[in-house]
Protein backbone atom coordinates (compact mmCIF):
# COMPACT_ATOMS: atom_id res chain seq x y z
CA UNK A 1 -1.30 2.79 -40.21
CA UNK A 2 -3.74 0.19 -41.04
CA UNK A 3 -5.40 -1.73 -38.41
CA UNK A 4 -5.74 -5.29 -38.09
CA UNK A 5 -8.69 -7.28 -38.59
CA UNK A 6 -7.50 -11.01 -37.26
CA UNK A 7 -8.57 -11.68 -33.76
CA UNK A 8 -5.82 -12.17 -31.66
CA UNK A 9 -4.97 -15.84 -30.80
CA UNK A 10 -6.01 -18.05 -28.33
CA UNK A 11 -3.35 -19.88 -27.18
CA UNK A 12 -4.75 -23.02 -26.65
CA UNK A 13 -6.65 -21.44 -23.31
CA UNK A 14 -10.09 -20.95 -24.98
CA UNK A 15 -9.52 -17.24 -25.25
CA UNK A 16 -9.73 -17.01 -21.45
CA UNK A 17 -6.18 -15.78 -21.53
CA UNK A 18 -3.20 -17.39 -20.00
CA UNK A 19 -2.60 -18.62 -16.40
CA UNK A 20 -3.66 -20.84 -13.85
CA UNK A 21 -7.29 -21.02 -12.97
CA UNK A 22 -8.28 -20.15 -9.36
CA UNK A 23 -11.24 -21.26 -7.81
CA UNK A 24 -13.91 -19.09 -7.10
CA UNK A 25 -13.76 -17.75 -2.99
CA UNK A 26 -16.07 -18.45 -0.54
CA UNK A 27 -17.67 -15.34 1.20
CA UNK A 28 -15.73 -16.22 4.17
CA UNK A 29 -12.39 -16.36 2.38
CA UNK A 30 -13.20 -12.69 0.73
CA UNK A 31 -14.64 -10.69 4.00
CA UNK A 32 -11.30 -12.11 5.24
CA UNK A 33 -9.15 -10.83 2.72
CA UNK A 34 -10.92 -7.89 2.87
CA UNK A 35 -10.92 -7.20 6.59
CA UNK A 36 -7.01 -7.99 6.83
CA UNK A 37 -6.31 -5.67 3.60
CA UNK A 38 -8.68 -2.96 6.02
CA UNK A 39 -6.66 -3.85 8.75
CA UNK A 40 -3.64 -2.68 7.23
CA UNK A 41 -4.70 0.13 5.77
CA UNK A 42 -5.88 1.59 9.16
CA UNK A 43 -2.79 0.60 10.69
CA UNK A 44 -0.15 2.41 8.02
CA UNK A 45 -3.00 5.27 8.40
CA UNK A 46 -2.62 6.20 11.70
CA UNK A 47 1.25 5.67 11.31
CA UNK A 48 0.98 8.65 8.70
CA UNK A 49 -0.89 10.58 10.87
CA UNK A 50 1.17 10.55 14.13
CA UNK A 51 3.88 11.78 12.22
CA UNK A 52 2.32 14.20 9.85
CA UNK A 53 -0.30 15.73 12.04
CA UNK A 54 0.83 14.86 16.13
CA UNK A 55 4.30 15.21 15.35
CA UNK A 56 4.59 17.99 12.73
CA UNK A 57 1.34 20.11 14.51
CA UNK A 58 0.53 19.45 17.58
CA UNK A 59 4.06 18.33 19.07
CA UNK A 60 5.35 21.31 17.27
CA UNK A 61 6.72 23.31 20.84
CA UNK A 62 7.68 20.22 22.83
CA UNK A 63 9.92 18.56 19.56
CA UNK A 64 11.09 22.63 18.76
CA UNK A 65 13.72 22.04 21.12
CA UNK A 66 15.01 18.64 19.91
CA UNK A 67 17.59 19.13 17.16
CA UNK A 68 17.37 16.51 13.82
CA UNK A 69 20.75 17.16 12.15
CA UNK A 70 20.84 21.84 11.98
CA UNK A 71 17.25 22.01 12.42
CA UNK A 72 14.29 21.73 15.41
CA UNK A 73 12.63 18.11 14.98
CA UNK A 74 9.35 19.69 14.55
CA UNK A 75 10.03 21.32 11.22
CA UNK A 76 11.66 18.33 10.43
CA UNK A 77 8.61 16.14 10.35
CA UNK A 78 6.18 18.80 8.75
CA UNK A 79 8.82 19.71 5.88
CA UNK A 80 10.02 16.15 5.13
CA UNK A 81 9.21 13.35 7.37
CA UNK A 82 5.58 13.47 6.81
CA UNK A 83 6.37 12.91 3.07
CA UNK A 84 9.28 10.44 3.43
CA UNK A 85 6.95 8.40 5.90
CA UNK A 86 4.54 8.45 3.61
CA UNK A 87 6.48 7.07 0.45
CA UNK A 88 7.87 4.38 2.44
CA UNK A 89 4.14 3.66 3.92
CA UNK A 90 3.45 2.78 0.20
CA UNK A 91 6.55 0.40 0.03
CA UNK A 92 5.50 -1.40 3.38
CA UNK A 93 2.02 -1.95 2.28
CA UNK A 94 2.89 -3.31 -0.96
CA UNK A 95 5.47 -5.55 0.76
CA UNK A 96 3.08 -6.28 3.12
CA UNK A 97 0.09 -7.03 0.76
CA UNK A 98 2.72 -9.42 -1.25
CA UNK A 99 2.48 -11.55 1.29
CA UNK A 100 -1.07 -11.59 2.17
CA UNK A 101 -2.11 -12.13 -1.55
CA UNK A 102 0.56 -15.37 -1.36
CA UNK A 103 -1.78 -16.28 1.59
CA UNK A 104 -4.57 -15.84 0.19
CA UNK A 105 -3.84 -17.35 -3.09
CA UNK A 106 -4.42 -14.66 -5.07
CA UNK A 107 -1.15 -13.22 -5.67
CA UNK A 108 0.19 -12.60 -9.39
């Protein structure tokens, strides 16, 4: 196959490529952005570790005796939940960041 040679074209947007142009932030605006993303991260964080290290490990005895369907809670959360929690975590925080970008302006 031959490559082409022809730049690709502009558009009409100065070869900046397409949509709407966003002024630049303000250090403020960023370290808030930035601490609120942070903020969010440590919060799912320590949601995934309760249930995949206190819950699954060291909660193993006391949740033993607490039944989750045919099977003791604790191997519950350190065969499954830990994972499950975890995919949803990802869901949340993109949900979550969806609507922080839209506050921030930034959003796609």
């Amino acid at each position: 196959m031959a490559k082409s040679t022809n730049p690709p074209k502009s558009g009409g947007k100065g070869g900046k490529g397409g949509g709407k142009s966003k002024q630049p932030w303000s250090q403020e605006k960023a370290n808030a952005y930035w601490r609120r993303n942070l903020t969010i991260i440590g919060i799912l964080l320590a949601i995934w570790f309760v249930v995949s290290y206190l819950f699954a490990i060291l909660f193993a005895n006391i949740l033993y005796g607490v039944p989750f369907g045919q099977i003791p809670a604790s191997f519950w959360f350190a065969q499954q939940g830990a994972i499950i929690v975890f995919v949803l975590l990802i869901f949340v925080y993109c949900w979550i960041m969806d609507r922080v970008d839209k506050e921030f302006d930034v959003n796609e």
